[in-house]
N, C-alpha and C. Protein backbone atom coordinates (compact mmCIF):
# COMPACT_ATOMS: atom_id res chain seq x y z
N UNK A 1 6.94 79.29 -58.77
CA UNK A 1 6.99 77.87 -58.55
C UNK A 1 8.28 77.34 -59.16
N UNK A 2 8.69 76.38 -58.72
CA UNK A 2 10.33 75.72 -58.76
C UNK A 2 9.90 74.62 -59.99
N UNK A 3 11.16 74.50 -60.78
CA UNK A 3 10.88 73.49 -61.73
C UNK A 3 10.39 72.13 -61.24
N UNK A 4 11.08 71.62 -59.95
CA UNK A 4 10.45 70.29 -59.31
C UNK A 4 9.06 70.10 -59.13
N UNK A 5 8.12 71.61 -58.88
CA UNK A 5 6.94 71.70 -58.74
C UNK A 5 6.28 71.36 -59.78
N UNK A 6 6.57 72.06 -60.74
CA UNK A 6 6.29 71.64 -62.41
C UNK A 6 6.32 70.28 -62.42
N UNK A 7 7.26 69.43 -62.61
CA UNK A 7 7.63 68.20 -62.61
C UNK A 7 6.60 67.62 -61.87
N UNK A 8 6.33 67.64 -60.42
CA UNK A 8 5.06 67.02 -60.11
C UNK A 8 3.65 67.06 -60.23
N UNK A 9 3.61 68.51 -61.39
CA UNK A 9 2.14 68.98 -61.31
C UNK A 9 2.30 68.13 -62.90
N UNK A 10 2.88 68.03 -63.50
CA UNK A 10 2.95 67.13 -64.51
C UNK A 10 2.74 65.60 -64.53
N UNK A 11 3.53 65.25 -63.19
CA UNK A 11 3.31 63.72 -63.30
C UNK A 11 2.20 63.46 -62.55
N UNK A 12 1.10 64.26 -61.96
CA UNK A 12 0.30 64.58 -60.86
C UNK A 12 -0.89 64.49 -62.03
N UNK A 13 -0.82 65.11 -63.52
CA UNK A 13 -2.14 65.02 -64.04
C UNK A 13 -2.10 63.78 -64.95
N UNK A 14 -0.78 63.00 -64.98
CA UNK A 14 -0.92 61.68 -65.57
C UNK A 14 -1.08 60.78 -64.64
N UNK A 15 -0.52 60.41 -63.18
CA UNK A 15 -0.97 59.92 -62.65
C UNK A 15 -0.45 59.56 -60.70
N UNK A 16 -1.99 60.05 -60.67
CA UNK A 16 -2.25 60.70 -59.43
C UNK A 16 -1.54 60.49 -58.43
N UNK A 17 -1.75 58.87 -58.35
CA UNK A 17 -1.78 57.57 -57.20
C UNK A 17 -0.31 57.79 -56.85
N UNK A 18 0.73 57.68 -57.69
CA UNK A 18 2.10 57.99 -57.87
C UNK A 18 2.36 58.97 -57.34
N UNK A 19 2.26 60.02 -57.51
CA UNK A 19 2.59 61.29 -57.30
C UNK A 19 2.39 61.98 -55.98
N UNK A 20 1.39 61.65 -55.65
CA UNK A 20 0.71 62.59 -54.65
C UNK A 20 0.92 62.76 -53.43
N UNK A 21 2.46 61.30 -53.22
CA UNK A 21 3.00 60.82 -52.33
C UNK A 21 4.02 62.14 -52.29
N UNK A 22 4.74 62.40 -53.21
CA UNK A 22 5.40 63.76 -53.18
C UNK A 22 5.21 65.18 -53.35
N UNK A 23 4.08 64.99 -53.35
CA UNK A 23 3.86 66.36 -52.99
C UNK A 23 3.61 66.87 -51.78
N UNK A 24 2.91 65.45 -51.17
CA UNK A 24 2.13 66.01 -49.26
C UNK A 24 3.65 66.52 -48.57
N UNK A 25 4.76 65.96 -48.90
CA UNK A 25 6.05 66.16 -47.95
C UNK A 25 6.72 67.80 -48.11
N UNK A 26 6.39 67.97 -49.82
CA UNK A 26 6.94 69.49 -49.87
C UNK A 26 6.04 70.62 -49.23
N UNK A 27 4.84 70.24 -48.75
CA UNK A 27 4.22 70.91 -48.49
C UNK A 27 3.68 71.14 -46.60
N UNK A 28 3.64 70.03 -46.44
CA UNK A 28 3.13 69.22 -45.14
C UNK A 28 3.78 70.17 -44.02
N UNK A 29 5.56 70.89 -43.68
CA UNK A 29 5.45 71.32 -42.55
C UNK A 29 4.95 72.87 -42.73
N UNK A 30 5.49 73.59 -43.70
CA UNK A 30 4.99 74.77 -43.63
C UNK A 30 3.48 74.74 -43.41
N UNK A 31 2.68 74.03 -43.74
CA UNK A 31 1.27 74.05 -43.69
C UNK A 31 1.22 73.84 -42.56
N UNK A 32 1.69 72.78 -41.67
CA UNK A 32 1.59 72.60 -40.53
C UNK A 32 2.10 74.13 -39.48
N UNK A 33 3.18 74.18 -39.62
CA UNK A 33 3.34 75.62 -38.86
C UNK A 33 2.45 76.36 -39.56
N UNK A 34 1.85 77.07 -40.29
CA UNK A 34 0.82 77.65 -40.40
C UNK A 34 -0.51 77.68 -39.72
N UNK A 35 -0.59 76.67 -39.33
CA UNK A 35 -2.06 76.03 -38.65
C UNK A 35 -1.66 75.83 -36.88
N UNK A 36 0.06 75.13 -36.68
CA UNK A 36 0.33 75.66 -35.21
C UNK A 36 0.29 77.03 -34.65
N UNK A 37 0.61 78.00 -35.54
CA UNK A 37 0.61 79.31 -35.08
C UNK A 37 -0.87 79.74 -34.82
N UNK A 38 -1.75 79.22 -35.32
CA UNK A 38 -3.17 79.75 -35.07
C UNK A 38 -4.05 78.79 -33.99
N UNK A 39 -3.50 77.77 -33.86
CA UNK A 39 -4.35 76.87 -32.72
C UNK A 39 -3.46 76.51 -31.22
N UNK A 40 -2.33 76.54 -31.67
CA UNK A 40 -1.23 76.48 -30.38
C UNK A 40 -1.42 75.32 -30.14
N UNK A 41 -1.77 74.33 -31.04
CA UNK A 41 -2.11 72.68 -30.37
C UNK A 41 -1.29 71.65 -32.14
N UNK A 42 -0.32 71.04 -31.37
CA UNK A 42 0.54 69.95 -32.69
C UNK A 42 -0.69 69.63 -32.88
N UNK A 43 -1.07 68.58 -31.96
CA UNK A 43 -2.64 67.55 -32.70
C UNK A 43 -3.26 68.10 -33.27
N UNK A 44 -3.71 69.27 -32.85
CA UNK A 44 -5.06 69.84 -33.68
C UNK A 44 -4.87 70.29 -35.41
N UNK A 45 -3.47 71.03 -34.89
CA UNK A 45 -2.52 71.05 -36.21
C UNK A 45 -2.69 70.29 -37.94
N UNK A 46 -1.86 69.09 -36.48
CA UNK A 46 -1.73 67.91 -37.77
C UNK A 46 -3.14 67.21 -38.19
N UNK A 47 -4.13 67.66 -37.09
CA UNK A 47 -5.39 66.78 -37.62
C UNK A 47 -5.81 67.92 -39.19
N UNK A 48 -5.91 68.87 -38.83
CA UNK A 48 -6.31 70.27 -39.80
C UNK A 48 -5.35 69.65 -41.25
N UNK A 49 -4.30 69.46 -40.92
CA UNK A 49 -3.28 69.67 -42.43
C UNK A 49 -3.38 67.93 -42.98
N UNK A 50 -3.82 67.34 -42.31
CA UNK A 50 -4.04 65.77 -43.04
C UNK A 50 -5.50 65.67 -43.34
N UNK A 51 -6.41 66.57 -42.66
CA UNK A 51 -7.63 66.93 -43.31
C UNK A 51 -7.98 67.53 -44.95
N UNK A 52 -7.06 68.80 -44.24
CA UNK A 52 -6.51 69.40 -46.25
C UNK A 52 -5.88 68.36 -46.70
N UNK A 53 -4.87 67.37 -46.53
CA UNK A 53 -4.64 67.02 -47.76
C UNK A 53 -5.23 66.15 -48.38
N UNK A 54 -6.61 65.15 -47.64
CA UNK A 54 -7.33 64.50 -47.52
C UNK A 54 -7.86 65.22 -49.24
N UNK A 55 -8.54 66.34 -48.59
CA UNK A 55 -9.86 67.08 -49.40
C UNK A 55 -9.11 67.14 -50.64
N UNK A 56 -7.85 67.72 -50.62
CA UNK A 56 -6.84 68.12 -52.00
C UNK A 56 -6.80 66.87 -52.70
N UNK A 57 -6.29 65.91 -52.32
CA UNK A 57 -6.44 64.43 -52.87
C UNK A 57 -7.89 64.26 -53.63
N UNK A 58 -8.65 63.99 -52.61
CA UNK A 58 -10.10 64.00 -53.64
C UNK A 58 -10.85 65.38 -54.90
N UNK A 59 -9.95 66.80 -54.03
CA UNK A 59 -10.42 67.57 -55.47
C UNK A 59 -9.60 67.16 -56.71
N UNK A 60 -8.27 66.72 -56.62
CA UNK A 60 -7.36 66.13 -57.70
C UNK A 60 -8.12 65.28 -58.46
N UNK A 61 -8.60 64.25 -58.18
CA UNK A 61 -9.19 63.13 -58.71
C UNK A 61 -10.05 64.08 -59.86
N UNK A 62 -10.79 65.14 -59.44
CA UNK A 62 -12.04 65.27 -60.29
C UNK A 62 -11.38 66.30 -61.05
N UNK A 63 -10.27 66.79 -61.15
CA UNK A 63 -10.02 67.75 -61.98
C UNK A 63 -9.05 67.04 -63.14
N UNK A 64 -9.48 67.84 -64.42
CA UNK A 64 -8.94 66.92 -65.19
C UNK A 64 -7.31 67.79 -65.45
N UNK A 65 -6.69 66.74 -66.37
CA UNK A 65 -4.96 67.26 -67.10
C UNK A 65 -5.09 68.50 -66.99
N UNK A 66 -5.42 69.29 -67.83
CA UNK A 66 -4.86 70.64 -67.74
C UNK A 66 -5.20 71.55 -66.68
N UNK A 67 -6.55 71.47 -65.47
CA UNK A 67 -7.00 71.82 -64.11
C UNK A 67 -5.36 71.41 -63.58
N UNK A 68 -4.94 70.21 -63.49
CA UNK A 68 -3.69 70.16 -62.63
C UNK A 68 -2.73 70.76 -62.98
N UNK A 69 -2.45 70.78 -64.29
CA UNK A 69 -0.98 71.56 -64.96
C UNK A 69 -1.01 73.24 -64.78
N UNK A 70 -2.20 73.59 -64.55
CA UNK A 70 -2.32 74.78 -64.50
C UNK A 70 -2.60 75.41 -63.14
N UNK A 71 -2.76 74.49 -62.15
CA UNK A 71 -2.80 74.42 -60.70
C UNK A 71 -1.67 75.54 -60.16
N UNK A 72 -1.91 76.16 -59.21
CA UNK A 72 -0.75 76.97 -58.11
C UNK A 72 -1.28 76.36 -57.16
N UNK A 73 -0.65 75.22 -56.62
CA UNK A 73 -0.19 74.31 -56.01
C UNK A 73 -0.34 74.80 -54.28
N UNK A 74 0.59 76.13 -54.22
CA UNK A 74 1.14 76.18 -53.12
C UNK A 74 -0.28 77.30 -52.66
N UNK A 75 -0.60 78.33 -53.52
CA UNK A 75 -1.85 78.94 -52.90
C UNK A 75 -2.92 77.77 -52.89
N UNK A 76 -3.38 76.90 -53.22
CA UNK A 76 -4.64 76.35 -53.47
C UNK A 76 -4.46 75.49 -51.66
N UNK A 77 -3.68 75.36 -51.80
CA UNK A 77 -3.30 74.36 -50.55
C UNK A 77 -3.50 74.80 -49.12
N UNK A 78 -3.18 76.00 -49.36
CA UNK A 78 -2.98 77.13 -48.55
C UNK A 78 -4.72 77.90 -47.94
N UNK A 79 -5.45 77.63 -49.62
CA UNK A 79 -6.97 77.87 -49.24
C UNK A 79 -7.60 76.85 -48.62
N UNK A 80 -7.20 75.63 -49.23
CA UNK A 80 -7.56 74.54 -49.03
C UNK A 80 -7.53 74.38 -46.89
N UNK A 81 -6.32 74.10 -46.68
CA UNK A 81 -6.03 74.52 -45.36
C UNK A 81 -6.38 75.77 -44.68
N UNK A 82 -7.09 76.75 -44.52
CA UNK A 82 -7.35 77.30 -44.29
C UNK A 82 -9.33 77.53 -43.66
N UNK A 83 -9.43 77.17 -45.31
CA UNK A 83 -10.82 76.56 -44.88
C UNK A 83 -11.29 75.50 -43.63
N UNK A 84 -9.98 74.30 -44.04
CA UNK A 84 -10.34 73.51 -42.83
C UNK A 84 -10.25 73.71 -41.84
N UNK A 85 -9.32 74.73 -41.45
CA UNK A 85 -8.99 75.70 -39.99
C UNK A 85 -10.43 76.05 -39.63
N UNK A 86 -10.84 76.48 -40.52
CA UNK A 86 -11.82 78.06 -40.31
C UNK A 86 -13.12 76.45 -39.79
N UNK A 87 -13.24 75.93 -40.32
CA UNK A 87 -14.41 75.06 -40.32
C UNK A 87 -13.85 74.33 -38.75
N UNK A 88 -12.89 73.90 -38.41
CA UNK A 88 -12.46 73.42 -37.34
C UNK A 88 -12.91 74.06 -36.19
N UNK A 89 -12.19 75.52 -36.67
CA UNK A 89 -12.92 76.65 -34.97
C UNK A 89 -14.04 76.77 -34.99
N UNK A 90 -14.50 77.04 -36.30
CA UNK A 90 -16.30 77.16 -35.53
C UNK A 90 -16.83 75.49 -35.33
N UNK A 91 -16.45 74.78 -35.44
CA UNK A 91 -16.82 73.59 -34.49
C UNK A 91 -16.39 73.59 -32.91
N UNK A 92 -15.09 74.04 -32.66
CA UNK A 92 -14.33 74.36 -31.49
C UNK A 92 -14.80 74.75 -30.26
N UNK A 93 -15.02 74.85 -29.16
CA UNK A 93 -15.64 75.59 -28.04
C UNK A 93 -14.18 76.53 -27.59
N UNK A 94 -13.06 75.85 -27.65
CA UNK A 94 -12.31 76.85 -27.05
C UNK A 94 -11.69 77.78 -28.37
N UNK A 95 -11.57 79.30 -27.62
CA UNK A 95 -10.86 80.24 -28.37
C UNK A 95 -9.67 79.76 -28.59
N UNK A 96 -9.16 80.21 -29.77
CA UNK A 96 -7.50 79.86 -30.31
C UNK A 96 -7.08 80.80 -29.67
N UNK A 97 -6.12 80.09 -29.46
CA UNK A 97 -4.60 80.54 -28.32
C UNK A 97 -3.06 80.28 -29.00
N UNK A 98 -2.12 81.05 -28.91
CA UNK A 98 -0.96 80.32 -29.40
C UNK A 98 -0.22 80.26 -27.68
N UNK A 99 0.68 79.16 -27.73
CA UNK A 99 1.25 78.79 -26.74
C UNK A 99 2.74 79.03 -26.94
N UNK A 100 3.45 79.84 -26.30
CA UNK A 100 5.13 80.14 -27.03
C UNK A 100 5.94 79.42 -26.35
N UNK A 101 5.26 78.08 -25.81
CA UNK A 101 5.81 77.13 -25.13
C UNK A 101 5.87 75.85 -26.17
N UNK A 102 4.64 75.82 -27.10
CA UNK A 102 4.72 75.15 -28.03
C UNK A 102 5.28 75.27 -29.34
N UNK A 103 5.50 76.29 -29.67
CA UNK A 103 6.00 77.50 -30.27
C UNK A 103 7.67 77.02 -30.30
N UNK A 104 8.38 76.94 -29.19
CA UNK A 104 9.60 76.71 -28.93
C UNK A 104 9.89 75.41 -29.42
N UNK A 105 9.35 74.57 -29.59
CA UNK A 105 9.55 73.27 -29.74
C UNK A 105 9.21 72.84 -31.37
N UNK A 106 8.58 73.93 -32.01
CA UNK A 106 7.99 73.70 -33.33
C UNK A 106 9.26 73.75 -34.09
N UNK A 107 9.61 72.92 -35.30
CA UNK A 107 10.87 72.88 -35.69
C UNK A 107 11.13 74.01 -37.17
N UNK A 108 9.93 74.80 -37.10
CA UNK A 108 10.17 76.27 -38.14
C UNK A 108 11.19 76.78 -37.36
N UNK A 109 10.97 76.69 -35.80
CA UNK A 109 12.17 77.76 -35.09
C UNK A 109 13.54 76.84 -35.43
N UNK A 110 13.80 75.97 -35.74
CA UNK A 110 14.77 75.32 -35.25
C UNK A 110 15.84 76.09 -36.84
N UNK A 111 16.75 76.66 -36.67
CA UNK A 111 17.38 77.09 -38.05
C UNK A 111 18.38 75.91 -38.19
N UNK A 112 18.77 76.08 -39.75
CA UNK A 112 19.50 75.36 -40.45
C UNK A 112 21.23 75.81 -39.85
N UNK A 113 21.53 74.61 -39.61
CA UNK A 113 22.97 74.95 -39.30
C UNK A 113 23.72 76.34 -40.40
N UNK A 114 24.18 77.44 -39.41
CA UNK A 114 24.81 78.03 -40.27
C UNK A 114 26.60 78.68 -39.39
N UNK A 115 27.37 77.81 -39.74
CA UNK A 115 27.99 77.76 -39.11
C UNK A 115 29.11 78.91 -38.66
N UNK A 116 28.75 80.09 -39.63
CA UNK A 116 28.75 81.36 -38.54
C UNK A 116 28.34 82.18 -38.12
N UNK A 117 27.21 81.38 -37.49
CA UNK A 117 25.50 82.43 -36.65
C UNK A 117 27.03 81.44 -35.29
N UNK A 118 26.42 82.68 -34.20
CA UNK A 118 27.10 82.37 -33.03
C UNK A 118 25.60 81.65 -32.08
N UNK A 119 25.79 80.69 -31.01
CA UNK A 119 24.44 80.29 -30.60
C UNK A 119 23.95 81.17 -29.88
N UNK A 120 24.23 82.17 -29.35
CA UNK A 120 23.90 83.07 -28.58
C UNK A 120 22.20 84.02 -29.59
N UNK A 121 23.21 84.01 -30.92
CA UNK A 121 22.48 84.81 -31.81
C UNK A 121 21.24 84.61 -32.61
N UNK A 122 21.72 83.17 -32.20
CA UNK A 122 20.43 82.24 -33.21
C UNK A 122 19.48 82.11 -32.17
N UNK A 123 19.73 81.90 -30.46
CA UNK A 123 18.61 81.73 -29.83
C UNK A 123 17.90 83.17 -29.76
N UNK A 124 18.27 84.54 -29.77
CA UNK A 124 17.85 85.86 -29.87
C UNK A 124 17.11 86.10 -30.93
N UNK A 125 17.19 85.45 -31.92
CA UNK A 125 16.83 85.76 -33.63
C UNK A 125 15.25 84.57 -33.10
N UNK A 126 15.27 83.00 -32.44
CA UNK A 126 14.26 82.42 -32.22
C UNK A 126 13.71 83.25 -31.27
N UNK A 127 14.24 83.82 -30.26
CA UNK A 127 13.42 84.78 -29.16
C UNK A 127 12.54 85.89 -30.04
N UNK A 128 13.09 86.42 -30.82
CA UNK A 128 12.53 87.71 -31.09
C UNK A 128 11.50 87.35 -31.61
N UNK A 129 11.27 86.39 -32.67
CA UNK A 129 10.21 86.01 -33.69
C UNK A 129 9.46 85.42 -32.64
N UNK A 130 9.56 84.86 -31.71
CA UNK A 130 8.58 84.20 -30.72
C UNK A 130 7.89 85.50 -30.06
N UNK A 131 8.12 86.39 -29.92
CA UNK A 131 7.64 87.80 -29.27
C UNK A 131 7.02 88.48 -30.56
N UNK A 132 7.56 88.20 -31.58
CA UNK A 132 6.77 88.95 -32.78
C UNK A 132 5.31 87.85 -33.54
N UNK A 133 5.53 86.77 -33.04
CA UNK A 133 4.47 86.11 -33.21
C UNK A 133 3.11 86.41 -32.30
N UNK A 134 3.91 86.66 -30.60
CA UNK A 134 2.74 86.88 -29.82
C UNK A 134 2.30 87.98 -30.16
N UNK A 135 2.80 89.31 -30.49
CA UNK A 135 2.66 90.59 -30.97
C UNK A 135 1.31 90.62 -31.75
N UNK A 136 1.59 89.73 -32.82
CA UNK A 136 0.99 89.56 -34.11
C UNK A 136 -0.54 88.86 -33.47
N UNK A 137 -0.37 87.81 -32.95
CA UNK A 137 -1.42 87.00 -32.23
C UNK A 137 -2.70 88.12 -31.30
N UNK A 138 -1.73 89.44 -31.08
CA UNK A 138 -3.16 90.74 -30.44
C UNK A 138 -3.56 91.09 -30.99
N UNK A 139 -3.03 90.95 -32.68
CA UNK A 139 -3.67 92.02 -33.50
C UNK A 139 -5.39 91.30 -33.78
N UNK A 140 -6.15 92.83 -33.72
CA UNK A 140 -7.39 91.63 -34.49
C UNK A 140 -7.43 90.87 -35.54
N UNK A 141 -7.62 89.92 -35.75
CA UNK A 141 -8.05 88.77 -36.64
C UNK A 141 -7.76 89.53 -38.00
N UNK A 142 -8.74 90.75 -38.21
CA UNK A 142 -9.04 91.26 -39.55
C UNK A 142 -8.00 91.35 -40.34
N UNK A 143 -6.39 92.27 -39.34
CA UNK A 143 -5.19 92.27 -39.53
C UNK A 143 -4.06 91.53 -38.97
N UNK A 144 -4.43 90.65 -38.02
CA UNK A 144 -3.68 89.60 -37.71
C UNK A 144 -3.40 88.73 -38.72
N UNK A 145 -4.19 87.77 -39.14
CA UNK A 145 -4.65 87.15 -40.41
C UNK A 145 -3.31 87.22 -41.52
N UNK A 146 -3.98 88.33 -42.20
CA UNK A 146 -2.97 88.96 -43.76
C UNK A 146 -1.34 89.15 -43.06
N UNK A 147 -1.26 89.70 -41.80
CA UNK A 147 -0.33 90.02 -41.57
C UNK A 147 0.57 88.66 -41.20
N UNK A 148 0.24 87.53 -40.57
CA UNK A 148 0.47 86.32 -40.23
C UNK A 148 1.40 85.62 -41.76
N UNK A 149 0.39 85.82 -42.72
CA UNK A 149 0.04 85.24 -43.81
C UNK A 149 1.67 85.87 -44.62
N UNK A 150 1.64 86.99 -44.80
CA UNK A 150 2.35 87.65 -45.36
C UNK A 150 4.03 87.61 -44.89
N UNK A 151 4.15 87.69 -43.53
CA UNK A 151 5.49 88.26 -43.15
C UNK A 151 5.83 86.50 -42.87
N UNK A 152 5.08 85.48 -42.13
CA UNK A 152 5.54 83.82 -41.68
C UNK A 152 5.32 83.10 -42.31
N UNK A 153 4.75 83.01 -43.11
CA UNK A 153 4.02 82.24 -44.41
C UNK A 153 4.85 82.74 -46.22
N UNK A 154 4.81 83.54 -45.45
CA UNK A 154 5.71 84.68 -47.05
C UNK A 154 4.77 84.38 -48.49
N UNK A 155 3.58 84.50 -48.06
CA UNK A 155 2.39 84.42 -48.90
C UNK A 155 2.67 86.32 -49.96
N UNK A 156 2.29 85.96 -51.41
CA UNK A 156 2.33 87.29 -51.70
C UNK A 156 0.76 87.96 -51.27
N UNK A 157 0.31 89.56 -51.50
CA UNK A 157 -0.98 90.03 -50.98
C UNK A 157 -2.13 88.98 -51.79
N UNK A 158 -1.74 88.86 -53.59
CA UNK A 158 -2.69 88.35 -54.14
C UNK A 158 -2.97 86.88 -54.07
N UNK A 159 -1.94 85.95 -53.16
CA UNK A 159 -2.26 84.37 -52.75
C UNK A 159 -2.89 84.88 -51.13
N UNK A 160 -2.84 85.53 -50.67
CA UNK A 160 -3.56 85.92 -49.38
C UNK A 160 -5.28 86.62 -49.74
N UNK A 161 -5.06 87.39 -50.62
CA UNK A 161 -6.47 87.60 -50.84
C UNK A 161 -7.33 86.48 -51.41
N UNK A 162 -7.02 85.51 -52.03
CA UNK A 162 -6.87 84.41 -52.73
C UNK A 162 -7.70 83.53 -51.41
N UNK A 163 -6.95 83.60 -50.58
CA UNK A 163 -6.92 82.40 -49.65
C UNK A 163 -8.10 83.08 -48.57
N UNK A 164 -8.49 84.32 -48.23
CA UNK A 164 -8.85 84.86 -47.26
C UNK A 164 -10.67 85.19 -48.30
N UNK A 165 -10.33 85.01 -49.55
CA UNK A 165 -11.66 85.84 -49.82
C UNK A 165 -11.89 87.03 -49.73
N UNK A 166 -10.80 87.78 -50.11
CA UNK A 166 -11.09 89.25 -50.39
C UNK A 166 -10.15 90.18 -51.21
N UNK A 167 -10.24 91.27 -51.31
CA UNK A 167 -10.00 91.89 -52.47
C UNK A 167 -8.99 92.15 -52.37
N UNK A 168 -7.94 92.42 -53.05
CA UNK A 168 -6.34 92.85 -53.03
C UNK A 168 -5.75 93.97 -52.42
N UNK A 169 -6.59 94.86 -52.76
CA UNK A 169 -6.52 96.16 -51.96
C UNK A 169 -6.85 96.01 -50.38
N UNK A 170 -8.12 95.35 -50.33
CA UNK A 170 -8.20 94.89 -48.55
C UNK A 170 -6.85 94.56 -48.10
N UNK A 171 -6.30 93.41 -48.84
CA UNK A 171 -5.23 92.83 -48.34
C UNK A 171 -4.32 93.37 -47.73
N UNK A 172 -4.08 94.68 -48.59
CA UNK A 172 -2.95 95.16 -48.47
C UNK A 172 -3.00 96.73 -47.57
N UNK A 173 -4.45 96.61 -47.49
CA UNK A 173 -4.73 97.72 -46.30
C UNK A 173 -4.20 97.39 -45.65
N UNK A 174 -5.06 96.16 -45.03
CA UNK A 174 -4.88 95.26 -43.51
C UNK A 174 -3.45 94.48 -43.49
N UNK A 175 -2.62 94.46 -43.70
CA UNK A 175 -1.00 94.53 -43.68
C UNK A 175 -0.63 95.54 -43.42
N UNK A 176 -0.83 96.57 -44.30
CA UNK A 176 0.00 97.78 -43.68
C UNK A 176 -0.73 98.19 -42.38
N UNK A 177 -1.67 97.99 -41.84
CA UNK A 177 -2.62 99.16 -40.56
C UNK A 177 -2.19 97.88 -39.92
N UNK A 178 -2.15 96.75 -40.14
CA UNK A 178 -1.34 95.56 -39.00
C UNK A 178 0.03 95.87 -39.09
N UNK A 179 0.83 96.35 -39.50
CA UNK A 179 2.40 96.80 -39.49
C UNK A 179 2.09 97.96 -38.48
N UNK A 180 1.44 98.84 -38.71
CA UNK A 180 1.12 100.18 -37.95
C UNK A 180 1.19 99.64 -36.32
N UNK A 181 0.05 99.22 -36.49
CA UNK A 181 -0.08 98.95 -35.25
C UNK A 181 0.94 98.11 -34.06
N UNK A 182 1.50 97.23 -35.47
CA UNK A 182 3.22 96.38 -34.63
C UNK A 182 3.85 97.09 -33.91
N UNK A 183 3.87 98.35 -34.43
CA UNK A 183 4.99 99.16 -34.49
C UNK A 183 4.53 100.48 -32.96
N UNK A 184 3.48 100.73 -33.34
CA UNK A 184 2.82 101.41 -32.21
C UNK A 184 2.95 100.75 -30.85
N UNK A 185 3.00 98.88 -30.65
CA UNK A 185 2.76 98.23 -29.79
C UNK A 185 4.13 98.29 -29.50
N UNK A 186 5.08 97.91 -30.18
CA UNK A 186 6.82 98.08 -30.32
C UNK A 186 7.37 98.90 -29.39
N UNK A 187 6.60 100.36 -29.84
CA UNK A 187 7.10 101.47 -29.24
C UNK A 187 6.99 101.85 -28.16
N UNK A 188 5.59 101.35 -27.61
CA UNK A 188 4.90 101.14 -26.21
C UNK A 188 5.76 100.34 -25.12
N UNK A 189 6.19 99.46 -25.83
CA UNK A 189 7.19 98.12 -25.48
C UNK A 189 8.11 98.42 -24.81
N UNK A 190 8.95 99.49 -25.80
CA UNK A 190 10.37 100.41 -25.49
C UNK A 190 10.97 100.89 -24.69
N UNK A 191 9.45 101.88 -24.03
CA UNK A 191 9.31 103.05 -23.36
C UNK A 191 8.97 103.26 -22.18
């Protein structure tokens, strides 16, 4: 965690009302692309991640000074959102889908000016990850999931086991046998 994080988990357990305004922003798109990649829908998205921050807001309230100072911020948020996902689809009738039409337009793809990436290279670098997302999107759930979590999210295994409810070692099964299998599908791809 970054000293700024500190700084707000500090002014966050003196006082709330203030604060809490800066934190939803450091957090708000990655969460959001997190939750587009699994529903393929902005709205549904943004309804999911203003839901979490809804719930996060009210668990804040009840936790006292040192619950906040001692907070990891970025995993809790991460469970937090997640849950509401998970509670969303099984309300849902339709299966999650990602759309690499929506996908294109999401502004994770959009990179930071770097002004000697050639454009040719930067749209190949957004192509590829758009094909490694759908890739990822066959894998089953079990290893889709961790693997999602891990390589687009850049979650470590133990904020993913954290967030998923399970054991560290699972975690890190189902990453590597979801890499396996990338790679098997890759090769298939190739050939």
């Amino acid at each position: 965690m970054n000293p700024d994080n500190n700084d707000i988990l500090a002014s966050l357990a003196t006082d709330l009302e203030a604060y809490y305004e800066q934190l939803v922003p450091m957090y708000w798109q990655q969460l959001r692309t997190f939750v587009l990649r699994r529903t393929g829908s902005p709205q549904d998205a943004e309804d999911i991640v203003q839901e979490a921050f809804i719930r996060a807001y009210l668990a804040l309230e009840r936790y006292s000074v040192e619950q906040i100072q001692t907070l990891k911020v970025r995993q809790w948020l991460y469970k937090i959102t997640w849950n509401v996902y998970c509670n969303y689809m099984g309300r849902s009738k339709a299966p999650p889908s990602v759309s690499l039409d929506v996908l294109e337009d999401d502004s994770l793809l959009e990179r930071e000016d770097d002004r000697n990436e050639q454009p040719d290279l930067a749209f190949e670098n957004v192509e590829q990850r758009q094909e490694l997302e759908a890739l990822v999107a066959t894998l089953p759930a079990h290893y889709g999931e961790p693997v999602s979590l891990y390589y687009f999210d850049d979650l470590s295994h133990s904020e993913i086991a954290e967030i998923l409810h399970q054991p560290l070692g699972t975690v890190k099964v189902y990453v590597r046998r979801g890499i396996r299998l990338l790679q098997k599908a890759l090769t298939i791809q190739t050939n």
